[in-house]
C-alpha atoms as a PDB file:
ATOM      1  CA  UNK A   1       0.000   0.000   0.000  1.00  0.00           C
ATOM      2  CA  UNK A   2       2.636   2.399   0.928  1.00  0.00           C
ATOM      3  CA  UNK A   3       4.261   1.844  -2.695  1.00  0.00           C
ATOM      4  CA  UNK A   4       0.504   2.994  -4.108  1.00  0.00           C
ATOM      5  CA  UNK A   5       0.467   6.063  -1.464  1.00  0.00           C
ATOM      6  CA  UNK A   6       4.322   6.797  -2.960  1.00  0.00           C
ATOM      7  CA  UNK A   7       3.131   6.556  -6.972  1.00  0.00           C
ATOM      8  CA  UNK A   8      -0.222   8.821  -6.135  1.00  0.00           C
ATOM      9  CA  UNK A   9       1.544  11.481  -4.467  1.00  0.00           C
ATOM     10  CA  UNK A  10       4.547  11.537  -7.144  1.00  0.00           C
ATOM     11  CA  UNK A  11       1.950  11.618  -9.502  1.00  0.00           C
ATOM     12  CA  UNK A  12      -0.594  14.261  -8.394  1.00  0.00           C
ATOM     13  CA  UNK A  13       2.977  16.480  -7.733  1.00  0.00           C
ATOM     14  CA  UNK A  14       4.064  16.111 -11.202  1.00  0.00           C
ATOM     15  CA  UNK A  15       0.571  16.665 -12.573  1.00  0.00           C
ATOM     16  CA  UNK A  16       1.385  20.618 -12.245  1.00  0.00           C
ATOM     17  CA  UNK A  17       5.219  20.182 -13.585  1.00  0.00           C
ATOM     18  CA  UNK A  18       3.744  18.091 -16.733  1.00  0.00           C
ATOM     19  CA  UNK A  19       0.024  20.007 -17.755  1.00  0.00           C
ATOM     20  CA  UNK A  20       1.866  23.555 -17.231  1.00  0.00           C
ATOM     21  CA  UNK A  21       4.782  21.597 -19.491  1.00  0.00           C
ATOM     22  CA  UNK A  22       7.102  23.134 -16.786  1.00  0.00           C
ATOM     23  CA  UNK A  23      10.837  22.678 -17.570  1.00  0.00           C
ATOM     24  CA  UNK A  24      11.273  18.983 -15.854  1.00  0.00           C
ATOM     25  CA  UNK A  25      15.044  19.382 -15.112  1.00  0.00           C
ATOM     26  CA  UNK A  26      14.748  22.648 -13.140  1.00  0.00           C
ATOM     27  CA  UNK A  27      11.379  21.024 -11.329  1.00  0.00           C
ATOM     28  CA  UNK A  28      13.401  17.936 -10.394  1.00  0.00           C
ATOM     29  CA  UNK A  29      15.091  19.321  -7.038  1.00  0.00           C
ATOM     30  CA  UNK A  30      11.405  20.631  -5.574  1.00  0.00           C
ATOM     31  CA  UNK A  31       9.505  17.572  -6.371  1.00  0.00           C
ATOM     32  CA  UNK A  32      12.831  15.038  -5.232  1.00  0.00           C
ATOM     33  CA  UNK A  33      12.703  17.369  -1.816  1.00  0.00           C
ATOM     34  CA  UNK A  34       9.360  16.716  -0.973  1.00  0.00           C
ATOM     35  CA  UNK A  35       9.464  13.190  -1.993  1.00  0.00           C
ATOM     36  CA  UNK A  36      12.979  12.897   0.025  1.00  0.00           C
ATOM     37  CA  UNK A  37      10.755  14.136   3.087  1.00  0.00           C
ATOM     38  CA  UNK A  38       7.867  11.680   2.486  1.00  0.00           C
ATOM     39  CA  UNK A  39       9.109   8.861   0.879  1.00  0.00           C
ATOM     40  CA  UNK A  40      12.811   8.697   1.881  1.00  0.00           C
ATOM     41  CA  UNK A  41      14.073   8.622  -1.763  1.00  0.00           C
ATOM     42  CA  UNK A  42      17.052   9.429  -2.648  1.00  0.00           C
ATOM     43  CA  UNK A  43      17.460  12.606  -5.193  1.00  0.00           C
ATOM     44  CA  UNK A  44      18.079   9.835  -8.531  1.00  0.00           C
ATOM     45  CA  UNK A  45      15.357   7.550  -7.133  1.00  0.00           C
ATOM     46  CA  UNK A  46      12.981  10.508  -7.243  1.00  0.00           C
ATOM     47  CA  UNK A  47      14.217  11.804 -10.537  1.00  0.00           C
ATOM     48  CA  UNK A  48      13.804   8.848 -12.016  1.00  0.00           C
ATOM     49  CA  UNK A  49      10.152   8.244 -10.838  1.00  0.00           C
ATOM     50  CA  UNK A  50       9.466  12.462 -12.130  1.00  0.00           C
ATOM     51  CA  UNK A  51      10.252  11.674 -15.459  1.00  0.00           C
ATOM     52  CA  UNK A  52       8.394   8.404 -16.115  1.00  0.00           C
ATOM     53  CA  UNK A  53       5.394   9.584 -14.393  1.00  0.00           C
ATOM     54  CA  UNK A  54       5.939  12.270 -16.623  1.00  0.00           C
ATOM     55  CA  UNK A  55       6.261  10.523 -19.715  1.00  0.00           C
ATOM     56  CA  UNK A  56       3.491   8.588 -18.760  1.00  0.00           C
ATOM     57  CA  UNK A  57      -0.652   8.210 -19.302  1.00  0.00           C
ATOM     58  CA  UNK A  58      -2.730   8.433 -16.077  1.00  0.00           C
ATOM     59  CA  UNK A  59      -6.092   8.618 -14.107  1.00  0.00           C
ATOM     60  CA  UNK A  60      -5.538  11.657 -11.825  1.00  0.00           C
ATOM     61  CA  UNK A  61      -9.036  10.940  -9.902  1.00  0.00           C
ATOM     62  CA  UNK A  62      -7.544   7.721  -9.135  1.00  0.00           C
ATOM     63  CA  UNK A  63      -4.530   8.725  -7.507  1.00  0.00           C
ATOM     64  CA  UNK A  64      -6.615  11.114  -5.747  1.00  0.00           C
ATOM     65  CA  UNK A  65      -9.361   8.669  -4.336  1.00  0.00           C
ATOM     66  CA  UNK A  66      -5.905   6.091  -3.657  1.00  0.00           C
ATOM     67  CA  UNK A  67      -4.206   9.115  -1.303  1.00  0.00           C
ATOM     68  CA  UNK A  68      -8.153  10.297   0.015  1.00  0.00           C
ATOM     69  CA  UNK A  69      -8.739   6.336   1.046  1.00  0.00           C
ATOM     70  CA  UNK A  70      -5.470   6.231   2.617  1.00  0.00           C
ATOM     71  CA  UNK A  71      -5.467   9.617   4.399  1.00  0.00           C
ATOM     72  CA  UNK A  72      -9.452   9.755   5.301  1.00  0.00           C
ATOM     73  CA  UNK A  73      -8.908  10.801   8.853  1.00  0.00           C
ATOM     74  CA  UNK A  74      -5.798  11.935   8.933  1.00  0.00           C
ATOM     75  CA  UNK A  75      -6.684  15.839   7.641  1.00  0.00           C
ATOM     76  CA  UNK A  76      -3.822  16.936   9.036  1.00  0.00           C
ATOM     77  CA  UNK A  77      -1.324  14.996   6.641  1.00  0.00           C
ATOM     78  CA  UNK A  78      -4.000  15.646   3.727  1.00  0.00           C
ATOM     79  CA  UNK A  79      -3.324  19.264   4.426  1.00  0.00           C
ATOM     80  CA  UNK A  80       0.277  18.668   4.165  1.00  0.00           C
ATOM     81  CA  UNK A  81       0.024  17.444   1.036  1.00  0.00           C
ATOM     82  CA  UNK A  82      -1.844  20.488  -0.337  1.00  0.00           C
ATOM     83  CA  UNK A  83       0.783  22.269   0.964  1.00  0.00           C
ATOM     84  CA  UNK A  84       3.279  20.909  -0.964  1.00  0.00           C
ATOM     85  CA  UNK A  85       1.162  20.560  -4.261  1.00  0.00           C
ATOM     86  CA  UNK A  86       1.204  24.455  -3.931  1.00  0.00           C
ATOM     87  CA  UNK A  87       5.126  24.537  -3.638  1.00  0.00           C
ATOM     88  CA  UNK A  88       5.293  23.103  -6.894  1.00  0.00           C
ATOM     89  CA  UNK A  89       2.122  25.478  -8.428  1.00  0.00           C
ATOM     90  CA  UNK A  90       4.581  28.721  -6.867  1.00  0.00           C
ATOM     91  CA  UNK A  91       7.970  26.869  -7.656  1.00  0.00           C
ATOM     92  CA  UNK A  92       8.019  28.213 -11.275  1.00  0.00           C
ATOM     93  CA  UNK A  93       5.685  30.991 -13.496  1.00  0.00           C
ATOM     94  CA  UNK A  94       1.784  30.017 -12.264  1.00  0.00           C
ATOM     95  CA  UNK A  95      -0.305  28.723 -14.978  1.00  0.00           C
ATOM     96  CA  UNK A  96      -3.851  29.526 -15.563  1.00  0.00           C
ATOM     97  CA  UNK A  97      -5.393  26.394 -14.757  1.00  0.00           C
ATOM     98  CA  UNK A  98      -2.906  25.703 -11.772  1.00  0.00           C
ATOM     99  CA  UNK A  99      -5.458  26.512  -8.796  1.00  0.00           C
ATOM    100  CA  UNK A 100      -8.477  25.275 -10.379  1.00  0.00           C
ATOM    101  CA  UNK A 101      -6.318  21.604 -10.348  1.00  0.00           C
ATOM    102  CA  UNK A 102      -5.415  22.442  -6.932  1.00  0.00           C
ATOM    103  CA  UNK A 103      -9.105  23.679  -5.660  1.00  0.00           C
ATOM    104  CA  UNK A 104     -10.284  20.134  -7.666  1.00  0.00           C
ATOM    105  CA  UNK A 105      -7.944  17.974  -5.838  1.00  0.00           C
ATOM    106  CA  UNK A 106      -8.751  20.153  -2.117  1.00  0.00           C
ATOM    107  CA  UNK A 107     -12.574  19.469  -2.747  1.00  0.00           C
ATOM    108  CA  UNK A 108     -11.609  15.563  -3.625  1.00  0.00           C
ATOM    109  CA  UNK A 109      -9.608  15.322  -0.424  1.00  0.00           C
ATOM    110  CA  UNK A 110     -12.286  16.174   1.912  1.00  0.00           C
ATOM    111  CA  UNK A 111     -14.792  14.353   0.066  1.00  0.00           C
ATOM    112  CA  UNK A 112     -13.977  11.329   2.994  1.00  0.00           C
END
């Protein structure tokens, strides 16, 4: 399960860096911090898993419900996580869809 958590959260965090079509290399060092913090990878592990979720097809509800089933009563830690996933929106030039994904994924969140 913890492997699923790891994959949702890389994945809703590189959602921003890929739809804005952010410049992956100078992404890689905010996204391998905060998944250094939660995950204990190491900088190439998480640089690694940034570009192939990046080069990859996926079902962002799904990794949402995954992290909202694992985190339903733990709002603190779901808050966390918003608060990272808005690092990575203010990490680089703010797109215009940026905090309509973030209010989307806020309002799945609390859905539990």
């Amino acid at each position: 399960m913890n492997q699923k958590i790891k994959e949702s959260v890389g994945t809703l965090l590189a959602h921003i860096i890929k739809v804005d079509k952010r410049d992956v290399e100078k992404e890689a060092p905010v996204f391998c911090d905060i998944m250094g913090q939660n995950f204990d990878c190491s900088e190439d592990e998480a640089k690694s898993f940034l570009y192939d979720i990046i080069e990859r097809e996926y079902d962002l509800d799904e990794h949402v419900t995954i992290i909202n089933q694992a985190l339903c009563d733990d709002k603190l830690s779901k808050l966390h996580l918003l608060e990272q996933l808005n690092h990575v929106i203010y990490s680089d030039t703010i797109g215009p869809d940026d905090y309509k994904i973030f209010e989307d994924i806020k309002n799945k969140l609390f859905e539990c």
